[in-house]
PDB file of N, CA and C in Angstrom:
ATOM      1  N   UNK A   1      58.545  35.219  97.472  1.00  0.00           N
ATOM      2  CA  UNK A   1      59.220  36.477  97.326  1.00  0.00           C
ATOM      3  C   UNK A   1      58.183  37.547  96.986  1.00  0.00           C
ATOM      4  N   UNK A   2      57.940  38.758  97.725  1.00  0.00           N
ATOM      5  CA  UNK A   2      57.149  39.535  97.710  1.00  0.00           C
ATOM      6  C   UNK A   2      57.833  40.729  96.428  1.00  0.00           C
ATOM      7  N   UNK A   3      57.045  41.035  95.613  1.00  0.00           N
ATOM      8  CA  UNK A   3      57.292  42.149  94.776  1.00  0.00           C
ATOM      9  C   UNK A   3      56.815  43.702  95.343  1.00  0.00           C
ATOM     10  N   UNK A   4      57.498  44.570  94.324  1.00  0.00           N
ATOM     11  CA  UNK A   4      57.472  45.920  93.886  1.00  0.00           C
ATOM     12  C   UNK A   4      55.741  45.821  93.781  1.00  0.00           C
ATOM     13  N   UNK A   5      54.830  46.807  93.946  1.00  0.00           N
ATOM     14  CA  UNK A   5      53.800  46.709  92.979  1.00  0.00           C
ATOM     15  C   UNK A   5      54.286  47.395  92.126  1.00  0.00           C
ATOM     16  N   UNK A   6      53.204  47.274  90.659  1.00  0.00           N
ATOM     17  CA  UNK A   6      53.612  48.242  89.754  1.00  0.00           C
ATOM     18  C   UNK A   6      53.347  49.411  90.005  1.00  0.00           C
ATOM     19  N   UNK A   7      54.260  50.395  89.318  1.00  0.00           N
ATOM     20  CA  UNK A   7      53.531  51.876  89.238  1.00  0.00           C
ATOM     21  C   UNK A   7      52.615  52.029  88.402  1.00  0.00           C
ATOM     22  N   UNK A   8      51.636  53.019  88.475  1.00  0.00           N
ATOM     23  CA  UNK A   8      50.351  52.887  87.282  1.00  0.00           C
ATOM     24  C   UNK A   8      50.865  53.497  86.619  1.00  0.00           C
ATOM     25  N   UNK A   9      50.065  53.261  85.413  1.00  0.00           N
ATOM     26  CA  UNK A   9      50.972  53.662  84.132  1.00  0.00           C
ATOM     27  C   UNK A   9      50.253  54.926  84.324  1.00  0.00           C
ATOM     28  N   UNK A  10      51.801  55.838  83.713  1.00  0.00           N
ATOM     29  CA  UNK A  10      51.362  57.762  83.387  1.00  0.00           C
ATOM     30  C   UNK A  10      50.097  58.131  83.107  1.00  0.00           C
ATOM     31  N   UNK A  11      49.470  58.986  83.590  1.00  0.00           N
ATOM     32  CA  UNK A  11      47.733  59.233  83.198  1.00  0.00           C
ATOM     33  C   UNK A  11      48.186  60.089  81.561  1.00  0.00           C
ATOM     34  N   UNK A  12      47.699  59.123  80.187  1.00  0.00           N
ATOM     35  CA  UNK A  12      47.599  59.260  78.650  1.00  0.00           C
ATOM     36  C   UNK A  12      47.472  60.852  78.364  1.00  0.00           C
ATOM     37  N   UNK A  13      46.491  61.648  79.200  1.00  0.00           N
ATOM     38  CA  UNK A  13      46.149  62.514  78.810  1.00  0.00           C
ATOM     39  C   UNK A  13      47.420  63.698  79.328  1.00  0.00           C
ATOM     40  N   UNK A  14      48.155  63.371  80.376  1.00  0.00           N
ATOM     41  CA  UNK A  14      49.155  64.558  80.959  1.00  0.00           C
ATOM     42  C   UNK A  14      50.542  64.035  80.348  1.00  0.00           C
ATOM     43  N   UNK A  15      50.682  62.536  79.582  1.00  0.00           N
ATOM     44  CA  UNK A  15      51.447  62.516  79.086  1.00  0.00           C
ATOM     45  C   UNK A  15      51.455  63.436  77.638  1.00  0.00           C
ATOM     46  N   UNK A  16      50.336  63.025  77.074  1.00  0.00           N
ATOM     47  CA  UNK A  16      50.002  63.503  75.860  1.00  0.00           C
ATOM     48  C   UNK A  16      50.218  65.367  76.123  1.00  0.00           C
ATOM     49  N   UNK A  17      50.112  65.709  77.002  1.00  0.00           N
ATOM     50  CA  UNK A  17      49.689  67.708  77.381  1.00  0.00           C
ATOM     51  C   UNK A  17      51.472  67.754  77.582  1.00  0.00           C
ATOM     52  N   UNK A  18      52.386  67.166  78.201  1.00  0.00           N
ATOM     53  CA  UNK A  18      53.255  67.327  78.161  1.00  0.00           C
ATOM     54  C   UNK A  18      54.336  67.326  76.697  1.00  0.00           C
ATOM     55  N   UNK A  19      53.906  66.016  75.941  1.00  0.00           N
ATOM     56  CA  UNK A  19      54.368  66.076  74.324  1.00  0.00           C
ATOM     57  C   UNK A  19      53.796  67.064  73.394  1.00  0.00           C
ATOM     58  N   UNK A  20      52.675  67.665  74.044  1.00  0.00           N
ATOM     59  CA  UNK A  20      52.274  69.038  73.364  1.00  0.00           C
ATOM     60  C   UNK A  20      53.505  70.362  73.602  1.00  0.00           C
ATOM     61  N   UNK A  21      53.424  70.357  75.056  1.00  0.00           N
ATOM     62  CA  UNK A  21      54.078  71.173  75.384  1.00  0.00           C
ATOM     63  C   UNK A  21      56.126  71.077  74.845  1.00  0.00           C
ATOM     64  N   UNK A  22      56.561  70.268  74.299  1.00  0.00           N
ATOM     65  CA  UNK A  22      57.338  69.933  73.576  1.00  0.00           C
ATOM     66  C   UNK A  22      57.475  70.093  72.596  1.00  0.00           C
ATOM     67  N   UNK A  23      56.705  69.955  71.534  1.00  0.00           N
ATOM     68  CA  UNK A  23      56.215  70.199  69.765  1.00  0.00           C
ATOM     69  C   UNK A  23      56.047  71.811  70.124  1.00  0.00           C
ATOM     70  N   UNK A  24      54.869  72.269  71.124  1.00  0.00           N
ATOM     71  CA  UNK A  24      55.076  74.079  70.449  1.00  0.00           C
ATOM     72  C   UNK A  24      56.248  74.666  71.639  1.00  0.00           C
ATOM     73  N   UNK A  25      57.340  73.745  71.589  1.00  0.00           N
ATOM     74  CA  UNK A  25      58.393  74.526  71.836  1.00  0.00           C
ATOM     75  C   UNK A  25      59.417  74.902  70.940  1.00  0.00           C
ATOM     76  N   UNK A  26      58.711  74.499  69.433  1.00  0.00           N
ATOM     77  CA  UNK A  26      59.803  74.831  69.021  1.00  0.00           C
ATOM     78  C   UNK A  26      58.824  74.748  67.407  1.00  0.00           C
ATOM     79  N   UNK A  27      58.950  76.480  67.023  1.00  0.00           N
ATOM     80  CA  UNK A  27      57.637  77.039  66.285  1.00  0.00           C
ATOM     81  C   UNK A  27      58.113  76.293  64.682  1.00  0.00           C
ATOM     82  N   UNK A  28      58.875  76.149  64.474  1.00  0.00           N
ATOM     83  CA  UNK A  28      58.732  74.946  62.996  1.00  0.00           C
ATOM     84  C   UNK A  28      58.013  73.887  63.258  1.00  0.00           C
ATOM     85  N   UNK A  29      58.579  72.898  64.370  1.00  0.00           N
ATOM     86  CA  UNK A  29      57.344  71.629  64.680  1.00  0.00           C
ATOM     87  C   UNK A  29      56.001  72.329  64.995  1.00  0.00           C
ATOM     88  N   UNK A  30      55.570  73.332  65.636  1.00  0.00           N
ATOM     89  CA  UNK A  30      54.497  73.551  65.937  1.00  0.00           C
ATOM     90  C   UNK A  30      53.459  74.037  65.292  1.00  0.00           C
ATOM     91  N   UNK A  31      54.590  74.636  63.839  1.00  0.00           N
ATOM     92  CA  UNK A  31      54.173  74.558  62.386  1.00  0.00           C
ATOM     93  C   UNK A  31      53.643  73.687  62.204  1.00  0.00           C
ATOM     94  N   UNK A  32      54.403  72.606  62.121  1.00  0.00           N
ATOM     95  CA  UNK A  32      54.102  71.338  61.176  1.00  0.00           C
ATOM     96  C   UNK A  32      53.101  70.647  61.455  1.00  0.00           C
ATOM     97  N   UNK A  33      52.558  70.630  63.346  1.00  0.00           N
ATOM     98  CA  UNK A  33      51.702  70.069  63.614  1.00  0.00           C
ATOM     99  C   UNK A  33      50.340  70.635  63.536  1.00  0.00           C
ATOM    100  N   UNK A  34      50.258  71.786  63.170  1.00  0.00           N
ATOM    101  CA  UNK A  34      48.930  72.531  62.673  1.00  0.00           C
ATOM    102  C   UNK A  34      48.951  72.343  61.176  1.00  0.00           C
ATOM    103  N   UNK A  35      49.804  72.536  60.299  1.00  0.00           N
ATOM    104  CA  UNK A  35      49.679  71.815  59.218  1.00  0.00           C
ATOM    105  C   UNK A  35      49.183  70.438  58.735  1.00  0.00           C
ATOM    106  N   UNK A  36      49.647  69.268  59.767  1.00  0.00           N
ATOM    107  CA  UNK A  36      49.681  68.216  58.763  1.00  0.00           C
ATOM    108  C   UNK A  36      48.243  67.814  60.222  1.00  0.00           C
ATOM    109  N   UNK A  37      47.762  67.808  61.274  1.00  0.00           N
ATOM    110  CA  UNK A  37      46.691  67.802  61.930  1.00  0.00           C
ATOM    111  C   UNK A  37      45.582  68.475  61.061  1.00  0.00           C
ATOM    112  N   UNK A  38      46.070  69.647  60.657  1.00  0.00           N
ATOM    113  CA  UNK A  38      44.687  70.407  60.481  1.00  0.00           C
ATOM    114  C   UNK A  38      44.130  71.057  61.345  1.00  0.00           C
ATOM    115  N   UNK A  39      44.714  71.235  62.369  1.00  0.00           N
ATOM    116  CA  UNK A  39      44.162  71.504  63.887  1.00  0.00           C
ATOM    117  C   UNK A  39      44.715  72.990  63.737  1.00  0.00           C
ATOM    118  N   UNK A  40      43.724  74.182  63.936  1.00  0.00           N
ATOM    119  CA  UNK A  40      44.479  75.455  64.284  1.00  0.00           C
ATOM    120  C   UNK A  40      44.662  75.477  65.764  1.00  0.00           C
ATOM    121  N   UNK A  41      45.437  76.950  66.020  1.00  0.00           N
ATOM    122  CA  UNK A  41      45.846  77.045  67.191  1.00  0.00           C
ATOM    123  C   UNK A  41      44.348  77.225  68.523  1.00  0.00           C
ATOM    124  N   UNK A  42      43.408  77.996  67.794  1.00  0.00           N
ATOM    125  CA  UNK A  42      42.020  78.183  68.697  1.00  0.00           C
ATOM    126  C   UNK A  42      41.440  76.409  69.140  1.00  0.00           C
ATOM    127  N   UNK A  43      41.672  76.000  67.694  1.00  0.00           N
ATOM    128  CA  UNK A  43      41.166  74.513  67.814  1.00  0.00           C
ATOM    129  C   UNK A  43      41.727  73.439  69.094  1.00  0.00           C
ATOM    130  N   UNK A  44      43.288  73.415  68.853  1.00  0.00           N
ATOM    131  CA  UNK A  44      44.413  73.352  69.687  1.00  0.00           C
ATOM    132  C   UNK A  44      43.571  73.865  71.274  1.00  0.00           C
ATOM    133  N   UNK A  45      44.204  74.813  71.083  1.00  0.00           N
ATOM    134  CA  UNK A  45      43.496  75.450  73.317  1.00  0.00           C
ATOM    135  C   UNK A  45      42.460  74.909  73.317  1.00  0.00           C
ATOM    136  N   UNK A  46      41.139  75.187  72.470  1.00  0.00           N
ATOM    137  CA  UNK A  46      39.658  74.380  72.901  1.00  0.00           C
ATOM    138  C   UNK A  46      39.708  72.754  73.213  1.00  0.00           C
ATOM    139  N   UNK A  47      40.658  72.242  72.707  1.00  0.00           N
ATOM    140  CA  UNK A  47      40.176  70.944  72.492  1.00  0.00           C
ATOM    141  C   UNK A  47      41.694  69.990  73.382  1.00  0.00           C
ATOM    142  N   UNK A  48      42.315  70.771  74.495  1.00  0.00           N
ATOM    143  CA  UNK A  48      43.385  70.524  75.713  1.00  0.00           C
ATOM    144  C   UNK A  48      42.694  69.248  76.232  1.00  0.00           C
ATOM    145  N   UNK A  49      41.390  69.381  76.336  1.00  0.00           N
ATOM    146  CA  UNK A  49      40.769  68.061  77.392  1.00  0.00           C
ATOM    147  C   UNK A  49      39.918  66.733  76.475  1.00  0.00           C
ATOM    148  N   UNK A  50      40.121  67.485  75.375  1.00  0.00           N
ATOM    149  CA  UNK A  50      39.826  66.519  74.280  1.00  0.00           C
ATOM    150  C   UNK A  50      41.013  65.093  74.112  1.00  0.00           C
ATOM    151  N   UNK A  51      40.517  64.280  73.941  1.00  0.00           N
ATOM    152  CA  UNK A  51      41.538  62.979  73.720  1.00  0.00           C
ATOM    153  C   UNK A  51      41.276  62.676  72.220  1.00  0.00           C
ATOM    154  N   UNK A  52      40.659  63.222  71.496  1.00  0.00           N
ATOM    155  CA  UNK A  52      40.656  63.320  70.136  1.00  0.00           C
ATOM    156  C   UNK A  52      41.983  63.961  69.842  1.00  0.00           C
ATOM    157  N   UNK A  53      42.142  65.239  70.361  1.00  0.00           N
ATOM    158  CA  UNK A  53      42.687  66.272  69.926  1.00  0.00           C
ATOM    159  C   UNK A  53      43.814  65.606  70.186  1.00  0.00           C
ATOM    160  N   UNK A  54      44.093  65.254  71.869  1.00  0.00           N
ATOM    161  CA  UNK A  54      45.150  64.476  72.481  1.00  0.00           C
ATOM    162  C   UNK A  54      46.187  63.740  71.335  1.00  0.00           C
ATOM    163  N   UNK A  55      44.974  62.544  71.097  1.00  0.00           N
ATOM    164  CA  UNK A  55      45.452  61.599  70.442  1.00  0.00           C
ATOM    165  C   UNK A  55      45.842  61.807  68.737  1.00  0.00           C
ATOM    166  N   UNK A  56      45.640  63.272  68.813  1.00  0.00           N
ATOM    167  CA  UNK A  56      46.216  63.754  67.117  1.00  0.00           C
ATOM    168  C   UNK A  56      47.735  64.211  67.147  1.00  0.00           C
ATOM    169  N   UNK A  57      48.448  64.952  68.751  1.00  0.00           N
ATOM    170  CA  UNK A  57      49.127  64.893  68.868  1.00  0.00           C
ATOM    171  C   UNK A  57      50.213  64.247  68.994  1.00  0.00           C
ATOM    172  N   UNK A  58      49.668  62.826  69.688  1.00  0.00           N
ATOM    173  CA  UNK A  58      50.369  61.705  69.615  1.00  0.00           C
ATOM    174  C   UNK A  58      50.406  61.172  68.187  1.00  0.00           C
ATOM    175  N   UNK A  59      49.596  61.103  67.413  1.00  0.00           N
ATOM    176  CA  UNK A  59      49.653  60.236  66.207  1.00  0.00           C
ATOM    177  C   UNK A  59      50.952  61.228  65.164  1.00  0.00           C
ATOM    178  N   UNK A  60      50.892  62.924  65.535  1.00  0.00           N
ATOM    179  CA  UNK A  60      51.969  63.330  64.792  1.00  0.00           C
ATOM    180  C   UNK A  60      52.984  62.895  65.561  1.00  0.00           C
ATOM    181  N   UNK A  61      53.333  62.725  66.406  1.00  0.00           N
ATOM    182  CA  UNK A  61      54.682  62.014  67.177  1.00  0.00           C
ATOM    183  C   UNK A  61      55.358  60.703  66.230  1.00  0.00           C
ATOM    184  N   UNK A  62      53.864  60.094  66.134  1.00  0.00           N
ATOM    185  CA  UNK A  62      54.527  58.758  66.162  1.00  0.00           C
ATOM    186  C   UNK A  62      55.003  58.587  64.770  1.00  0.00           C
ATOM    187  N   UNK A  63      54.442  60.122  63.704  1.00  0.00           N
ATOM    188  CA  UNK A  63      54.546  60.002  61.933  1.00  0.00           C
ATOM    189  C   UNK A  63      56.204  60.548  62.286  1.00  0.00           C
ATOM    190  N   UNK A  64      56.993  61.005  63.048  1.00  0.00           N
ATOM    191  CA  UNK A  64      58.112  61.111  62.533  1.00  0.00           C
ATOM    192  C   UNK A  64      59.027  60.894  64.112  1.00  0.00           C
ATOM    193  N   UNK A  65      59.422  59.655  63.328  1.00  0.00           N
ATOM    194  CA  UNK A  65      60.226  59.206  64.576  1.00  0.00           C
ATOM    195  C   UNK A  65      60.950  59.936  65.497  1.00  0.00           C
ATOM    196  N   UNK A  66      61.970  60.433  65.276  1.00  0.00           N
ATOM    197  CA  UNK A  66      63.114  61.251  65.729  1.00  0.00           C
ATOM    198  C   UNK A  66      62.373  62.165  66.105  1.00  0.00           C
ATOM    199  N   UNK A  67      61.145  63.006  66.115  1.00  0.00           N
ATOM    200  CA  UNK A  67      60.468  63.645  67.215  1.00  0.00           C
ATOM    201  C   UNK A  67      59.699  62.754  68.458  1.00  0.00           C
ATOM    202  N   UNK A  68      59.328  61.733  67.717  1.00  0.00           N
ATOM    203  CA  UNK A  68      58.692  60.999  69.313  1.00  0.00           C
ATOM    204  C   UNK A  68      59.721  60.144  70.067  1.00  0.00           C
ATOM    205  N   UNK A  69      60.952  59.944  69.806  1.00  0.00           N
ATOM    206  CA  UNK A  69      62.159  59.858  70.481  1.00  0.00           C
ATOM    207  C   UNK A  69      62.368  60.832  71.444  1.00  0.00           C
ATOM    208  N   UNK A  70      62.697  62.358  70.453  1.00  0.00           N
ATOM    209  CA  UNK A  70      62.637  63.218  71.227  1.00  0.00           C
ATOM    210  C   UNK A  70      61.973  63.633  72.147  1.00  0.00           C
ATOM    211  N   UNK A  71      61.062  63.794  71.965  1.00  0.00           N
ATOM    212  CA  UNK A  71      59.823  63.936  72.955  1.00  0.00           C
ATOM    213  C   UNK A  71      59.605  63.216  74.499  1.00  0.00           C
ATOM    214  N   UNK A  72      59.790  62.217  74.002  1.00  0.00           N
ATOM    215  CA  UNK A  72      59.917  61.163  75.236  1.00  0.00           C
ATOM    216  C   UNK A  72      61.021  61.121  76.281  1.00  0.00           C
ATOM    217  N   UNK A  73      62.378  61.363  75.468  1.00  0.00           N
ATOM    218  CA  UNK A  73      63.569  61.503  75.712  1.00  0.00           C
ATOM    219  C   UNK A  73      63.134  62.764  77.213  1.00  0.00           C
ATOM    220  N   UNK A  74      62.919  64.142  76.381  1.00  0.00           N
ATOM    221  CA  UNK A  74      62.389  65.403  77.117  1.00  0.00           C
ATOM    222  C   UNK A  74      61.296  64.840  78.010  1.00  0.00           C
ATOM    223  N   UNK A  75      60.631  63.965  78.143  1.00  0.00           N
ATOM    224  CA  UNK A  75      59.389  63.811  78.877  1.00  0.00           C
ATOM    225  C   UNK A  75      59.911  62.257  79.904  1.00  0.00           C
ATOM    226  N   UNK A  76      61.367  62.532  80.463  1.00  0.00           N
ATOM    227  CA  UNK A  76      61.668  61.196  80.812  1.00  0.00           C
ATOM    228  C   UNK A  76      61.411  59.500  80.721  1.00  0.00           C
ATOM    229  N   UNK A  77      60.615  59.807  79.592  1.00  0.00           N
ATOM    230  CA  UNK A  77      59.596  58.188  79.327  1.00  0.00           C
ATOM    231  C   UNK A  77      60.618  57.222  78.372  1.00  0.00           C
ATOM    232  N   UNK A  78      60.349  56.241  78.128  1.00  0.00           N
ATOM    233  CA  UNK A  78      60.297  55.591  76.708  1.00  0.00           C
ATOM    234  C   UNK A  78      59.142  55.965  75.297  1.00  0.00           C
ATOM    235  N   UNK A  79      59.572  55.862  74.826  1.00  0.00           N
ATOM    236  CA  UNK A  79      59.047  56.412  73.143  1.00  0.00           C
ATOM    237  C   UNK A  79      57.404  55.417  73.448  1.00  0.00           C
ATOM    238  N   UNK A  80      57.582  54.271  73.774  1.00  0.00           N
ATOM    239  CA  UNK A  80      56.747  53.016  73.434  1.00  0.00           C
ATOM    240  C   UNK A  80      55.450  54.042  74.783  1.00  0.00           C
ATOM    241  N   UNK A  81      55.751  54.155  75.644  1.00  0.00           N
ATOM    242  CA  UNK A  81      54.423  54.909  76.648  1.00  0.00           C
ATOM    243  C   UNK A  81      54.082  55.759  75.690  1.00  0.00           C
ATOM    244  N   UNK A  82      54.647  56.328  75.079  1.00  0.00           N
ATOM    245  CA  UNK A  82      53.772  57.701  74.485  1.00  0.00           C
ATOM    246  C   UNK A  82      52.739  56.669  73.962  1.00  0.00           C
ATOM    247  N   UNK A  83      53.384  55.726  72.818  1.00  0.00           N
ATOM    248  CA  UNK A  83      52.122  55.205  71.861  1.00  0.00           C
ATOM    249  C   UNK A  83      51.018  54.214  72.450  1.00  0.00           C
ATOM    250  N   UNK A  84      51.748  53.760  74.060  1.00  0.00           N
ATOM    251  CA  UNK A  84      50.551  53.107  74.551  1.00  0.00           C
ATOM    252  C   UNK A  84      49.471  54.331  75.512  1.00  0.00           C
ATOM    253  N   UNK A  85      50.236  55.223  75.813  1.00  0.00           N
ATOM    254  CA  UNK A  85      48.788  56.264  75.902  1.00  0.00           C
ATOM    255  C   UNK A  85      48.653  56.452  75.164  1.00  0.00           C
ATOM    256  N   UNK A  86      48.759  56.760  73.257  1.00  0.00           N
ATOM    257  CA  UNK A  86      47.789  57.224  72.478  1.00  0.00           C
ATOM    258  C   UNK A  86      46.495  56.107  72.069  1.00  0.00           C
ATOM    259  N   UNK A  87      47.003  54.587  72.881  1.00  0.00           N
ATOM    260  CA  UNK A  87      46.322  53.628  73.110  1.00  0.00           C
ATOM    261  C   UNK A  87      45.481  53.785  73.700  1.00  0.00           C
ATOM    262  N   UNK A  88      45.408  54.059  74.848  1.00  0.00           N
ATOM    263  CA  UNK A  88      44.562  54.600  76.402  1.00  0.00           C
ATOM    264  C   UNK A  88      43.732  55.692  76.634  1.00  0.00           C
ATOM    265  N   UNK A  89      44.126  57.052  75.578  1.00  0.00           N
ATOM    266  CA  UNK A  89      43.033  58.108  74.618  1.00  0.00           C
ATOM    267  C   UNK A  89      41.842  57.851  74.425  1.00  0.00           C
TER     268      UNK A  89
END
């Protein structure tokens, strides 16, 4: 019996630019994630192609659940891809 191939998994970094684009949609989280990152907003734009930076976004995802639900939810995925691209970062 011949299979499906797999699809490759989401490229980490456009998943991750998309869960950005989610968090500063909505300026309390986008608060929170310059707060508890440490990351200002200049820091933020400079550091788009950064997977450091990437993967700071993801790691605030994953500190409060019910946003990286959300997030994912909005980003058609499962919750679990986000954290295996912050794997793949």
């Amino acid at each position: 019996m011949l299979r499906e191939p797999q699809s490759p998994a989401p490229d980490p970094a456009a998943l991750a630019l998309g869960a950005l684009g989610w968090v500063l949609g909505d300026e309390d989280r986008a608060g929170r994630l310059l707060a508890l990152t440490g990351l200002t907003a200049d820091s933020l734009r400079a550091g788009l192609a950064d997977p450091a930076v990437l993967g700071a976004v993801l790691d605030f995802l994953a500190s409060h659940e019910r946003d990286l639900v959300a997030a994912a939810e909005h980003l058609g995925i499962e919750p679990a891809e986000l954290m295996a691209a912050r794997e793949r970062l």
